[in-house]
Protein backbone atom coordinates (compact mmCIF):
# COMPACT_ATOMS: atom_id res chain seq x y z
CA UNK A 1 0.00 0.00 0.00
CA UNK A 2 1.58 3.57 -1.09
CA UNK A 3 1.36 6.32 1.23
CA UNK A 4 -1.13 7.69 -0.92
CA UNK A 5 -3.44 4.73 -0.61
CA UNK A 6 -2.36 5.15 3.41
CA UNK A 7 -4.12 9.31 3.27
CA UNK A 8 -7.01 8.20 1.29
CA UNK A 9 -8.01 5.21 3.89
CA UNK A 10 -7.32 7.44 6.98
CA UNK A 11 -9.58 10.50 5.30
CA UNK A 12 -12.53 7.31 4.06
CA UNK A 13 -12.23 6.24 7.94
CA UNK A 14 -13.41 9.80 9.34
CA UNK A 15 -16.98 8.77 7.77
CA UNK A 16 -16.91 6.09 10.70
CA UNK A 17 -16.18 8.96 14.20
CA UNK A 18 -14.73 5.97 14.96
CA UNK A 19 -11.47 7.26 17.23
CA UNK A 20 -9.63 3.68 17.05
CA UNK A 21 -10.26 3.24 13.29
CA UNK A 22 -8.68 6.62 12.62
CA UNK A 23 -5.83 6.59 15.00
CA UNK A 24 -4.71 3.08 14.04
CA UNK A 25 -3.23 5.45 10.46
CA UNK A 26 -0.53 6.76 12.93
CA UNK A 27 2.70 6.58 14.71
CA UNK A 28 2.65 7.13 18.89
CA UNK A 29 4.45 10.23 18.86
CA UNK A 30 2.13 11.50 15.35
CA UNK A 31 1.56 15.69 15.21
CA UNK A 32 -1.18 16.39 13.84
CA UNK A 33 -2.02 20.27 13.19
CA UNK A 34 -4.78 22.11 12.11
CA UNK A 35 -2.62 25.35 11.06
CA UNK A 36 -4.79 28.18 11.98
CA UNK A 37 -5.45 26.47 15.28
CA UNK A 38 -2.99 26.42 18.16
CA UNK A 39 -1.78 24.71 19.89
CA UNK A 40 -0.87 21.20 17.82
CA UNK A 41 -1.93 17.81 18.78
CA UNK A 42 1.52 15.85 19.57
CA UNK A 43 1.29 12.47 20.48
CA UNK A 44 -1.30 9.42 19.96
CA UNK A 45 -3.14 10.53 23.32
CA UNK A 46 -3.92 14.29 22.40
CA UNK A 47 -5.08 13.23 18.92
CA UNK A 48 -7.29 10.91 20.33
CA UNK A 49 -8.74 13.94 22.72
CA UNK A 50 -9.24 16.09 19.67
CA UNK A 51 -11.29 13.54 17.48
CA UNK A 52 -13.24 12.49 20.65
CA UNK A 53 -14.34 15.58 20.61
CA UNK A 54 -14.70 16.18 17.11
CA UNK A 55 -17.20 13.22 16.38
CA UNK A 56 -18.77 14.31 19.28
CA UNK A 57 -19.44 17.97 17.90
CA UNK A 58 -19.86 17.22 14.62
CA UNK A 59 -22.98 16.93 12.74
CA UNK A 60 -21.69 15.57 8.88
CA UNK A 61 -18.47 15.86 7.50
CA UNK A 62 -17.15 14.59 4.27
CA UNK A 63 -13.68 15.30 2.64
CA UNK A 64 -13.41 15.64 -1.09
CA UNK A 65 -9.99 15.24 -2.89
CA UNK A 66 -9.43 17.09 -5.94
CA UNK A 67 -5.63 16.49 -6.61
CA UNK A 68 -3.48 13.89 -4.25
CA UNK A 69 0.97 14.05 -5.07
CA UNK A 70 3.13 11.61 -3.41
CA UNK A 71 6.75 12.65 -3.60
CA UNK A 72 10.05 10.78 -4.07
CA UNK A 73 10.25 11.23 0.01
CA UNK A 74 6.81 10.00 0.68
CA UNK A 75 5.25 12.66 1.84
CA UNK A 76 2.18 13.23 0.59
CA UNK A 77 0.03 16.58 -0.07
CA UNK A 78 -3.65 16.91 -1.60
CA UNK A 79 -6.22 19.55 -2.27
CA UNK A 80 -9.64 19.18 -0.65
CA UNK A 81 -12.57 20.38 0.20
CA UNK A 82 -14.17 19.34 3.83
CA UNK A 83 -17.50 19.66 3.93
CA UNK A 84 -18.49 20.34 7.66
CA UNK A 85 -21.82 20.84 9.63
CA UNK A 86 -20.84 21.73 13.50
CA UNK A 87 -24.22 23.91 13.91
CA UNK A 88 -27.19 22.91 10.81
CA UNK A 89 -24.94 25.50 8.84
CA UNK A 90 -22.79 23.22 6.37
CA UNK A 91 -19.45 24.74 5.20
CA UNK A 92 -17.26 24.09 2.46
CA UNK A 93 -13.52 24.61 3.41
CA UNK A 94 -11.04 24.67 1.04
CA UNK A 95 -7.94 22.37 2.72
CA UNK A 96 -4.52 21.89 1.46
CA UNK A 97 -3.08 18.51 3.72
CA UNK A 98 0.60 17.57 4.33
CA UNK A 99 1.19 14.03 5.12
CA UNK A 100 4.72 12.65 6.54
CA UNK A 101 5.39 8.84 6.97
CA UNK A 102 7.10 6.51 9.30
CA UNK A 103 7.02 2.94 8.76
CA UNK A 104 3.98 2.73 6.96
CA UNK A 105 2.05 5.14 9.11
CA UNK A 106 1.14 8.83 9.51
CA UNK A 107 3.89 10.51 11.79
CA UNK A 108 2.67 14.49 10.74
CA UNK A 109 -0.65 15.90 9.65
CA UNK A 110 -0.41 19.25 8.51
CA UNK A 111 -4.08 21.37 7.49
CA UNK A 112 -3.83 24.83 5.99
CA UNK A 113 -7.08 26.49 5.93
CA UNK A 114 -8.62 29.77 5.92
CA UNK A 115 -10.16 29.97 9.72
CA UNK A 116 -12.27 32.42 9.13
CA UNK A 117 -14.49 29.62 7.07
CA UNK A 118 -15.72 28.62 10.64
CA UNK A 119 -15.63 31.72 12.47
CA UNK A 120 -18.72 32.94 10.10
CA UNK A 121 -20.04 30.47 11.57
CA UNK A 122 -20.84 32.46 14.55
CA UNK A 123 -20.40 29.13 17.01
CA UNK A 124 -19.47 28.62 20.33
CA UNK A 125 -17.24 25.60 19.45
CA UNK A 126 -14.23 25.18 21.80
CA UNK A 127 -11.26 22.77 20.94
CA UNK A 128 -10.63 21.29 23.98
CA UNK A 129 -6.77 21.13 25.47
């Protein structure tokens, strides 16, 4: 399985909020950052934390992507759009994903987005620490 094939099974799994299914894509000591968001998730334990409380929040989410590269290094990086509904409001946010490897799993997740996609939201959501 490419690393490519690795992204695209770790994305599919979201569909599940299943917190085991998706961290079983990544190394112990895995950072994963949503960019405009502070501070990163380092480690197996805070990731966990973060999509406990995403699947818990979340009302639908699905991620589209439009282009996927995998380099000569393995790292991979693809264009999406995640489609998101934390309130009855769904919103399309444009993503651009940074994927590093370590055998055979996801050791850094990097998301650059515009935040202020989900501020206009006008929500109350709090990422817990």
């Amino acid at each position: 399985m490419s690393n490519s094939d690795i992204v695209t099974a770790m994305l599919n799994s979201w569909k599940l909020k299943d917190v085991d299914v998706v961290t079983r894509h990544f190394t112990d000591d895995a950072i994963y950052t949503n960019i405009p968001i502070e501070p990163a998730n380092k480690g197996i334990l805070e990731i966990r934390v973060f999509l406990t409380w995403f699947f818990g929040e979340i009302k639908s989410l699905e991620f589209i992507t439009h282009r996927q590269v995998e380099g000569k290094d393995g790292t991979v990086m693809n264009e999406r759009t995640d489609k998101l509904d934390f309130t009855g409001t769904p919103v399309d946010l444009p993503v651009m994903g940074v994927f590093e490897f370590r055998d055979g799993k996801i050791c850094a997740w990097r998301d650059y987005f515009d935040m202020a996609k989900l501020n206009a939201l006008n929500t109350a959501v709090s990422v817990p620490r």
